[in-house]
Protein backbone atom coordinates (compact mmCIF):
# COMPACT_ATOMS: atom_id res chain seq x y z
CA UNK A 1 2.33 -6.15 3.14
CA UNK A 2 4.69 -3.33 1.34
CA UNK A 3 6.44 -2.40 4.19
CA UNK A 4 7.48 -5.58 5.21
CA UNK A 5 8.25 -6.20 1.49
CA UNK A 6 10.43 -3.41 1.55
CA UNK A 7 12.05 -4.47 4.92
CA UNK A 8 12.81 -7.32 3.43
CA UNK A 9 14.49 -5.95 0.20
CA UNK A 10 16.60 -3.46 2.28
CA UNK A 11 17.70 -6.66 4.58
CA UNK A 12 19.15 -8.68 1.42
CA UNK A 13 20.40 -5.82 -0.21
CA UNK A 14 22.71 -5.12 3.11
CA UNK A 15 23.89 -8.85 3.52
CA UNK A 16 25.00 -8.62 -0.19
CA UNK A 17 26.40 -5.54 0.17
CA UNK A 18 28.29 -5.50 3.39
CA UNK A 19 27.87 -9.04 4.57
CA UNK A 20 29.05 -11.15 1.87
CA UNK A 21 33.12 -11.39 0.73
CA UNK A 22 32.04 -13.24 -2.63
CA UNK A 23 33.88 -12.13 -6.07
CA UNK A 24 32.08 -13.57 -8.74
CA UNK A 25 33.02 -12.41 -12.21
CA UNK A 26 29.44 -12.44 -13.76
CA UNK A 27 27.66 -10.06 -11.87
CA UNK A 28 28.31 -7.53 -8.98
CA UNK A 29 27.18 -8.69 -6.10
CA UNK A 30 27.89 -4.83 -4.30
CA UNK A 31 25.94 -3.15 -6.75
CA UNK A 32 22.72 -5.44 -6.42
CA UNK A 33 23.01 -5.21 -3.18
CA UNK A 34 22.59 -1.20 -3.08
CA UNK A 35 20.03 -2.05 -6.10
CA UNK A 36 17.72 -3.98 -3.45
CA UNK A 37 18.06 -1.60 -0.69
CA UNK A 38 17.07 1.94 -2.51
CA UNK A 39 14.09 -0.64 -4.59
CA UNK A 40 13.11 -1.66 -0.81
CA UNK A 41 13.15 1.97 0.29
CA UNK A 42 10.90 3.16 -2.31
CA UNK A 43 8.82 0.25 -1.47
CA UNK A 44 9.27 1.13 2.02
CA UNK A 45 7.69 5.18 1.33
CA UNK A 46 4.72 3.97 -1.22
CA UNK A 47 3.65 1.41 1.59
CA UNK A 48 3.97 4.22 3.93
CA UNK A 49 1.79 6.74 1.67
CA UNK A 50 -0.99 4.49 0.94
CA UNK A 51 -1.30 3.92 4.47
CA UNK A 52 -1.79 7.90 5.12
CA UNK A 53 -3.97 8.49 3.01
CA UNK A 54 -7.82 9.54 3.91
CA UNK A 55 -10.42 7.39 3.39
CA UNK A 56 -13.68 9.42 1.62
CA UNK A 57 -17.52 8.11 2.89
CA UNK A 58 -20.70 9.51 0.84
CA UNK A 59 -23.65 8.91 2.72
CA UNK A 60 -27.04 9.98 1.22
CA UNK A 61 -30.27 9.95 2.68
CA UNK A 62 -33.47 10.20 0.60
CA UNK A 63 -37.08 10.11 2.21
CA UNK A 64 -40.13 9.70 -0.36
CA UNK A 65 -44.27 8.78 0.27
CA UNK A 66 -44.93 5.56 -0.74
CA UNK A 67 -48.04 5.86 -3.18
CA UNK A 68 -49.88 2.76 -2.59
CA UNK A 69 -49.67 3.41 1.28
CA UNK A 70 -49.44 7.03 2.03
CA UNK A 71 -46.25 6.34 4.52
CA UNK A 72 -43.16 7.31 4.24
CA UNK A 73 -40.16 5.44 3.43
CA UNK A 74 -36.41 6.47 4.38
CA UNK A 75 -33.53 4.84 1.82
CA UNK A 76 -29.95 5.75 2.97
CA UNK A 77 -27.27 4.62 0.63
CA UNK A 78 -23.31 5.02 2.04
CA UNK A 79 -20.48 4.41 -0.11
CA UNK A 80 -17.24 3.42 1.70
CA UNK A 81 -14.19 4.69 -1.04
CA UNK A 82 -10.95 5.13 -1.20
C-alpha cells in the first residue's frame, strides 16, 4: 500500500513539474510538484523498509503431570510478532 502510495506521489509531482505549462500567481505549481515527488520518495523507502524487516516467532513448549490423572499434558504457546 506505501509503495504504490509513493508511486503515485512521485507520478503527480512529475506531471506538475515537467508536464504542465500553467502560471498561476497563487501558488507554484514547479515547486509542489518537486514537493510531491521527494514526499513520494520517502514514502517510497519507509514502504520499502517495513517490508525488509524480520519477522520474530517465540514458541514455548511446557509439559506438566496432570494431578487428578497422573498423565501428562503438553501446552505449546507461539507468538507470531513483529
Amino acid at each position: 500500500m506505501s509503495i504504490g502510495l509513493g508511486i503515485f506521489l512521485i507520478a503527480i509531482g512529475a506531471i506538475l513539474t515537467f508536464a504542465l505549462n500553467v502560471s498561476v500567481d497563487v501558488v507554484n505549481l514547479d515547486l509542489i510538484g518537486w514537493i510531491l515527488m521527494g514526499a513520494g520518495l520517502v514514502v517510497v523507502i519507509i514502504g520499502i523498509a517495513l517490508l525488509t524487516r524480520k519477522r520474530r516467532t517465540v514458541a514455548t513448549s511446557r509439559v506438566d503431570v496432570d494431578p487428578a490423572t497422573g498423565s501428562r499434558v503438553n501446552t505449546t504457546e507461539r507468538d507470531d510478532t513483529l
